[in-house]
Protein backbone atom coordinates (compact mmCIF):
# COMPACT_ATOMS: atom_id res chain seq x y z
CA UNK A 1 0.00 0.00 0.00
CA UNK A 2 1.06 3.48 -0.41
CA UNK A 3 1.37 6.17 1.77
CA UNK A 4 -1.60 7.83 0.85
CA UNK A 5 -3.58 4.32 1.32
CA UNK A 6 -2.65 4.00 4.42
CA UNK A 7 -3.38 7.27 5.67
CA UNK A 8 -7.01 6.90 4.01
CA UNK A 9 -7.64 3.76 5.67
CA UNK A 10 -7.03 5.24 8.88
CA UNK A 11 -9.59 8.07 8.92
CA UNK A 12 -11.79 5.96 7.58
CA UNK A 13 -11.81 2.94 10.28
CA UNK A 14 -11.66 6.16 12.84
CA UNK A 15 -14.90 8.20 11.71
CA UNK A 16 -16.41 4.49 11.58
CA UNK A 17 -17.02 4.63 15.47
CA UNK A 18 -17.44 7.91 16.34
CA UNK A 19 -21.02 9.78 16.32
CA UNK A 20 -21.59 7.79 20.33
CA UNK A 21 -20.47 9.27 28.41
CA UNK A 22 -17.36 8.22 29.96
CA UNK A 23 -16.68 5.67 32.72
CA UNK A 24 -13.09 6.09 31.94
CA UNK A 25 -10.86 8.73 33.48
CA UNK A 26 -10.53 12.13 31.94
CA UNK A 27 -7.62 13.68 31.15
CA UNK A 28 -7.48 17.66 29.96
CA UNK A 29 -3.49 17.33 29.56
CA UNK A 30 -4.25 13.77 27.31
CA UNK A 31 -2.08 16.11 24.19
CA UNK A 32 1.19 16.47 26.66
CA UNK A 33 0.97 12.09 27.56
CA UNK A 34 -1.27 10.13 24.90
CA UNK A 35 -0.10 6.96 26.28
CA UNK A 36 -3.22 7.53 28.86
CA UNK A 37 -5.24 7.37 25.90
CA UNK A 38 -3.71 5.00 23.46
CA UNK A 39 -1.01 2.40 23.73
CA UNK A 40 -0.29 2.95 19.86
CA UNK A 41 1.91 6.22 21.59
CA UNK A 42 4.38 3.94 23.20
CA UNK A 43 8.00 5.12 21.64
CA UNK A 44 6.71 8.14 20.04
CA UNK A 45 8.71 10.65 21.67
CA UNK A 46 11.89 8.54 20.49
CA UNK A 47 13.52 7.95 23.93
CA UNK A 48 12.68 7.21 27.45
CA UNK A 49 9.56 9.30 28.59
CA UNK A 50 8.27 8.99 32.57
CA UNK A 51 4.76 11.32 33.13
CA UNK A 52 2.90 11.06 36.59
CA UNK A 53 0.04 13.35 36.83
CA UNK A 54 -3.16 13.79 39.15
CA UNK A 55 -6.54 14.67 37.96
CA UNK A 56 -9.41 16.45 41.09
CA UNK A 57 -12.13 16.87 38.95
CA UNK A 58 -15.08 19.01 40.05
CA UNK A 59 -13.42 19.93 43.59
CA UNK A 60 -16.56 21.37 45.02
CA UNK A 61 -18.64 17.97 44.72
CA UNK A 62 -18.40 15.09 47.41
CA UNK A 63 -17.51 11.71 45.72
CA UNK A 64 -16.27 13.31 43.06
CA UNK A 65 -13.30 11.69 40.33
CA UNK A 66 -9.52 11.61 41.28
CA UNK A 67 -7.22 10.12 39.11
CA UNK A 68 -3.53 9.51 40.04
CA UNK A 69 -1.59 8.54 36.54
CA UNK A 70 2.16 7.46 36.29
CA UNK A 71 3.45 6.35 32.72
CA UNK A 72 6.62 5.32 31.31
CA UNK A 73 7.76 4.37 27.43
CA UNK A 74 10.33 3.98 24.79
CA UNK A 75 11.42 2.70 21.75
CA UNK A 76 13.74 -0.58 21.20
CA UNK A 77 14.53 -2.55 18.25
CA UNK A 78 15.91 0.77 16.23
CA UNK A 79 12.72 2.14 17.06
CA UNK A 80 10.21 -0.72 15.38
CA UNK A 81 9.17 -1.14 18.45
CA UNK A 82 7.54 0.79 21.43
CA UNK A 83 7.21 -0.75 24.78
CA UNK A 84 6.24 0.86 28.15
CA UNK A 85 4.28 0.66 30.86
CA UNK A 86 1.38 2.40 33.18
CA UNK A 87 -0.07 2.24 36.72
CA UNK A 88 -3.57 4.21 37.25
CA UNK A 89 -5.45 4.94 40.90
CA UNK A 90 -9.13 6.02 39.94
CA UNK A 91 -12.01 6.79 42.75
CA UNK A 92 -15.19 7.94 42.26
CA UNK A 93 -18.12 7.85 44.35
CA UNK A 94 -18.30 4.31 45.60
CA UNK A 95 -15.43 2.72 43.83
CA UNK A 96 -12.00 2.57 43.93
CA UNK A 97 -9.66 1.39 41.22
CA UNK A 98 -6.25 0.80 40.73
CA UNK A 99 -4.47 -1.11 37.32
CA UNK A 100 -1.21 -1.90 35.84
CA UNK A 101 -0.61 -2.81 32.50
CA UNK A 102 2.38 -3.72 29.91
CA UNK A 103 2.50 -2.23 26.84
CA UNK A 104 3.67 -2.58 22.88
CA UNK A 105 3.20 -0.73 19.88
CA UNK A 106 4.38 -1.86 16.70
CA UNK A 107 5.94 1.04 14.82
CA UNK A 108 5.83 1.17 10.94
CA UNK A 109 7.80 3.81 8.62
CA UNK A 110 5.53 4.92 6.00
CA UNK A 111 8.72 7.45 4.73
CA UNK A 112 11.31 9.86 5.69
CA UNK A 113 8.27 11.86 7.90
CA UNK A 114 5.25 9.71 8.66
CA UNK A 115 5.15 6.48 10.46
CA UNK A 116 2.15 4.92 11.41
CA UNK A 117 1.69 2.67 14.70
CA UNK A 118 -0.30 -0.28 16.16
CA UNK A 119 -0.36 -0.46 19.85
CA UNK A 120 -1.90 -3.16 22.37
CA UNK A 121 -1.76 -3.51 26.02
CA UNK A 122 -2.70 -5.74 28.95
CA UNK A 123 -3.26 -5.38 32.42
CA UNK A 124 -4.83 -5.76 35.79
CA UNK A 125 -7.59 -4.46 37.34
CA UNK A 126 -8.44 -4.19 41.36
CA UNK A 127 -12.26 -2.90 41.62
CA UNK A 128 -13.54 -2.07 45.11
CA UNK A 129 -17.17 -0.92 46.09
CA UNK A 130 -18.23 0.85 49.35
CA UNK A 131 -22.09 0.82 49.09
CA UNK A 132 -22.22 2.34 52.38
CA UNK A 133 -20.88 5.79 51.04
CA UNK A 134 -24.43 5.66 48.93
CA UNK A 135 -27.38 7.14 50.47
CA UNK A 136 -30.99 4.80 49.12
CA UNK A 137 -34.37 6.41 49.02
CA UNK A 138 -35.33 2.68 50.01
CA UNK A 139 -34.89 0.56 52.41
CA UNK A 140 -32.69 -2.40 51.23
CA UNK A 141 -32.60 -5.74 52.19
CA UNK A 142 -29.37 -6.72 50.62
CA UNK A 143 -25.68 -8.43 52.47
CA UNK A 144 -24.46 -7.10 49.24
CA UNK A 145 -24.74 -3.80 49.86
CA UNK A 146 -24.36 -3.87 53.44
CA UNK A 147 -20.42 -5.05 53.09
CA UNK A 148 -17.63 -3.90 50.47
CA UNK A 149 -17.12 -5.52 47.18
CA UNK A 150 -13.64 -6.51 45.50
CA UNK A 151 -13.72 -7.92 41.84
CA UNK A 152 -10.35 -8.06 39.69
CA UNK A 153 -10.82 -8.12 35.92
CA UNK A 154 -8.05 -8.51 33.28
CA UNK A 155 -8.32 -5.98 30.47
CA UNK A 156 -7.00 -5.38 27.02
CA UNK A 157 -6.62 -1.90 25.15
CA UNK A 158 -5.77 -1.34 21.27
CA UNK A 159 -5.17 1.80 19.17
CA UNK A 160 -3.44 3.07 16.13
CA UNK A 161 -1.28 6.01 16.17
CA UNK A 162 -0.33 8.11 12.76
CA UNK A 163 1.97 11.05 13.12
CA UNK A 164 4.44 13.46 11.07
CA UNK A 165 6.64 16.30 12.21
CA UNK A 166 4.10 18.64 12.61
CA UNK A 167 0.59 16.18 12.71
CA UNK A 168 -0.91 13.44 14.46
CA UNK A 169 -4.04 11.32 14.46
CA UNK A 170 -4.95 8.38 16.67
CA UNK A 171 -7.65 6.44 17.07
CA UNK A 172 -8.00 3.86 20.04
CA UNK A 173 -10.49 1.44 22.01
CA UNK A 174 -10.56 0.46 25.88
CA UNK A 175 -11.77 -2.61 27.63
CA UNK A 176 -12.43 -5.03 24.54
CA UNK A 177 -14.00 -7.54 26.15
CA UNK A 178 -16.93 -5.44 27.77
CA UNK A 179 -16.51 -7.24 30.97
CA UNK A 180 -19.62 -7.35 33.71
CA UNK A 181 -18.16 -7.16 37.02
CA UNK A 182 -21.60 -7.75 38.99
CA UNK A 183 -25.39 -7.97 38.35
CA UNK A 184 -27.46 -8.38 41.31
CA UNK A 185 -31.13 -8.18 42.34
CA UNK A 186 -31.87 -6.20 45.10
CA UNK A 187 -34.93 -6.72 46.79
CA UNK A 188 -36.21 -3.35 49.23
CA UNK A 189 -38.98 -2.41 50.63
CA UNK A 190 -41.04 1.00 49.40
CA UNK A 191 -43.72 3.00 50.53
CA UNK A 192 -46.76 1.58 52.20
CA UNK A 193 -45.12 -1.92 53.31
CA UNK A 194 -44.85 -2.86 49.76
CA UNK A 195 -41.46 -5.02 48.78
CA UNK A 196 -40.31 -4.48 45.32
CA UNK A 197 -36.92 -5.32 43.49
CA UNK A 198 -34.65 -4.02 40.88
CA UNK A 199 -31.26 -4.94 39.59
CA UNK A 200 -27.80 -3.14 39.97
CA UNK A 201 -24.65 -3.86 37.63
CA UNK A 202 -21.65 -2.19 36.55
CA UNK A 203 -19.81 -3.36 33.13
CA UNK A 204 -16.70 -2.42 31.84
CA UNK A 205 -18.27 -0.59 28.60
CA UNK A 206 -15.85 -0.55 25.34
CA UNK A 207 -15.04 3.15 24.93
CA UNK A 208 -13.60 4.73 21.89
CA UNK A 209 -11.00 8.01 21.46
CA UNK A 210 -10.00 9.86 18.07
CA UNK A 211 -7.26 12.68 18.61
CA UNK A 212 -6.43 14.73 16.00
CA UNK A 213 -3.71 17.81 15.86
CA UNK A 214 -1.63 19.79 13.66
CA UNK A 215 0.84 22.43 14.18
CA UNK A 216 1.34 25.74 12.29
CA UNK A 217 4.44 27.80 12.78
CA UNK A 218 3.39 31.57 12.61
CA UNK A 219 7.14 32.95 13.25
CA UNK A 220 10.16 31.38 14.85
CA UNK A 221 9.07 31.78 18.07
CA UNK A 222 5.95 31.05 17.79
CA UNK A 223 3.61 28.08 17.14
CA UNK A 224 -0.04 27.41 16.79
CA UNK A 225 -1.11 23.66 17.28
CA UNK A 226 -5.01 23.28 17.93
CA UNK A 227 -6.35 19.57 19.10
CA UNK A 228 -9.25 18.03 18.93
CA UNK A 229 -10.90 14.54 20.79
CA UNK A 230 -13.46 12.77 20.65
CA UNK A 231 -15.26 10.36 22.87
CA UNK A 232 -17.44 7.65 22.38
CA UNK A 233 -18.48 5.48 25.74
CA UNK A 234 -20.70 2.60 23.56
CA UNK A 235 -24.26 3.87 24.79
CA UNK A 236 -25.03 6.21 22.72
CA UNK A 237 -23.44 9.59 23.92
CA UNK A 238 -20.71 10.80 22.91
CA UNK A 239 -18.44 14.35 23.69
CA UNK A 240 -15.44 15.93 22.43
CA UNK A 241 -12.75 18.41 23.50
CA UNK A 242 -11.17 21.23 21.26
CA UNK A 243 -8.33 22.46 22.01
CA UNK A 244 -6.04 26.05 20.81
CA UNK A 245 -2.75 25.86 22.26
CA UNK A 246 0.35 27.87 21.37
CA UNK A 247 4.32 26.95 21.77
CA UNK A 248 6.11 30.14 22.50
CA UNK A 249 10.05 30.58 22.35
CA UNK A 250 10.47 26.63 22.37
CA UNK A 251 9.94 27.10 26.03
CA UNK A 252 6.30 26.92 26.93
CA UNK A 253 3.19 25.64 25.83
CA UNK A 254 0.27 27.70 26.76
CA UNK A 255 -3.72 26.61 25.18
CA UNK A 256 -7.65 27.16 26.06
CA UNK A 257 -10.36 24.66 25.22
CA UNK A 258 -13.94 24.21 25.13
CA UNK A 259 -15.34 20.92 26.27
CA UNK A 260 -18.70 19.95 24.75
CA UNK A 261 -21.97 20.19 26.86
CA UNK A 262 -19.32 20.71 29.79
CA UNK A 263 -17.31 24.06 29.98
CA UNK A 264 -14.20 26.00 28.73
CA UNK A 265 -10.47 25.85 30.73
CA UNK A 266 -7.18 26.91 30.17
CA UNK A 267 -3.58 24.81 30.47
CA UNK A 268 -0.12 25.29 30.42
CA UNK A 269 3.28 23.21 29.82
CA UNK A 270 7.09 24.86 30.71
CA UNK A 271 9.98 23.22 29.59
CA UNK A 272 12.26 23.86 33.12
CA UNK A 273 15.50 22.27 31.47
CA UNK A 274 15.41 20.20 28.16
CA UNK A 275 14.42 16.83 29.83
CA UNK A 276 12.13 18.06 32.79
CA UNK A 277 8.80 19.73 32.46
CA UNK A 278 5.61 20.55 34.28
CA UNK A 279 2.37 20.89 33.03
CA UNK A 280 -1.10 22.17 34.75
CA UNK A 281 -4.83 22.33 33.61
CA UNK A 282 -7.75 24.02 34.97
CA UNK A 283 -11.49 23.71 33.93
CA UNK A 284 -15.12 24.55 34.97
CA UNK A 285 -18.30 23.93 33.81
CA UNK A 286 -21.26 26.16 32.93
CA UNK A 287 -24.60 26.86 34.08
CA UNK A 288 -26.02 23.94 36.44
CA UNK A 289 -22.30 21.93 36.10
CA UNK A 290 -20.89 25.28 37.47
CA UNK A 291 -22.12 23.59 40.87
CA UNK A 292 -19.55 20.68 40.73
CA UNK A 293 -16.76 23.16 41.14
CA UNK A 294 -14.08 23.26 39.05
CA UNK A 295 -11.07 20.14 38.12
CA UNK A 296 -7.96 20.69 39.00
CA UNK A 297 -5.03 18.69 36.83
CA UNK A 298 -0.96 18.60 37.37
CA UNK A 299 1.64 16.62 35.41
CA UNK A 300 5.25 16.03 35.53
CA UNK A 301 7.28 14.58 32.63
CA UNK A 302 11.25 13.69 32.16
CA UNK A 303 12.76 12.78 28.79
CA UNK A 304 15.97 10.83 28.59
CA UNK A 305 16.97 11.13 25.12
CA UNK A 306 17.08 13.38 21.87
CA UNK A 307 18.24 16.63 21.33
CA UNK A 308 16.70 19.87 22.45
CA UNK A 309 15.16 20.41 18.90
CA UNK A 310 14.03 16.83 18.79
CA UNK A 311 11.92 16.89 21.90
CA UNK A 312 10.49 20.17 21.40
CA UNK A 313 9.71 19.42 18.09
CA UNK A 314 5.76 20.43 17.56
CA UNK A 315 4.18 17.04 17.22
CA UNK A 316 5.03 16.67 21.20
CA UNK A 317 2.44 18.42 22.44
């Protein structure tokens, strides 16, 4: 196939699943550490990247997400290959989460500036649920809610990853197998002595990302790179982040964004030395979500390899 093949095939698998809200974790500084997103990314920063960030969202609201993020990867084989690794600590509301998985991403060289990636990884997952922290307009007559739950699922991510100097596109999918972690009948008793039942469950729903960006140098110190995502969960909602950010005096990376049906926020990115840099994001919703409060992100990154030029090169967001 030819360049130009390939690179049609790939927008055209990618607008295939898009047009569907998130059980996954959010991530506003996704553009500065893909590899939360899509294992495809693994090696594409050609050397040794580590990124630990940690996501408060909607500070004001009790129960509300927290995500704590570390990430390492980088490419082997003469860079045809990209391995790496992640650990993630999610709670929200009544459950807790934390996972580790292994990572590889086959990388292939479509020419002298685009290569094209496929990326898979594994892992472990360690799900536990404190019903007690959940207030019923019932009465319940359930053990299973009165006592915590623990359930450990394996899980498998894929996602392709296309970039040049100055573009990328990727386009991945989490927890393939759709995994149901419980489904229980609860019986409880109503209004008026009545008994009545209903069921509770909570499956690992398939969810699907496209990322697009491109950057535009406007002088030599300055360059405008706008990103887009989009989200699909597998029920038949969907949202999507855009995303204007500029990279000013190869030093810092400063952007606003709108997120659909949400709110707008602002983020940042300085480059402290060549290989060290520190990111932070700030959002808030509008209208009714104003009530949540706003989310609160912060990211650390270290590169071990490649010249200044090379890892402040404009496809790193």
């Amino acid at each position: 196939m030819t360049m130009k093949s390939y690179i049609t095939l790939f927008f055209a698998v990618a607008l295939t699943f898009f047009g569907k809200a998130q059980q996954d974790p959010q991530y506003n500084l996704y553009q500065f550490n893909q590899m939360v997103i899509n294992p495809a990314y693994a090696g594409a920063r050609d050397g040794l990247s580590v990124v630990a960030s940690v996501r408060n969202q909607w500070s004001g609201f009790t129960g509300a997400p927290k995500t704590s993020c570390m990430s390492l990867h980088g490419p082997i084989l003469n860079k045809n290959l990209g391995v790496g690794l992640t650990m993630i600590s999610d709670a929200m509301g009544p459950r807790n989460m934390v996972g580790v998985y292994g990572n590889i991403a086959y990388i292939l060289k479509l020419s002298n500036t685009w290569k094209l990636s496929f990326g898979i990884n594994g892992g472990y997952n360690r799900f536990q649920f404190d019903f007690s922290k959940i207030t019923f307009k019932t009465t319940e007559n359930s053990s299973f809610l009165s006592q915590n739950q623990t359930y450990n699922a394996l899980d498998l991510n894929a996602g392709f990853y296309l970039r040049s100097n100055t573009f990328f596109a990727g386009i991945s999918s989490s927890h393939l197998q759709n995994k149901n972690l419980y489904n229980y009948e609860i019986m409880s008793d109503t209004t008026g002595g009545k008994t009545g039942s209903y069921n509770i469950s909570y499956r690992l729903r398939t969810h699907m990302m496209f990322t697009m960006g491109k950057s535009f140098r406007l002088n030599e110190n300055l360059i405008f790179a706008p990103t887009l995502i989009l989200r699909n969960a597998g029920n038949g909602k969907g949202n999507s982040d855009l995303n204007l950010n500029f990279f000013m005096f190869n030093k810092f990376w400063a952007g606003v964004f709108i997120k659909g049906g949400y709110g707008p926020g602002f983020l940042f990115q300085y480059y402290v030395t060549n290989k060290f840099r520190v990111a932070y994001c700030y959002d808030t919703g509008l209208k009714d979500a104003r009530k949540l409060g706003p989310s609160h992100e912060v990211m650390i990154g270290f590169d071990f390899s490649g010249t200044k030029s090379k890892m402040l090169n404009p496809r790193f967001l």
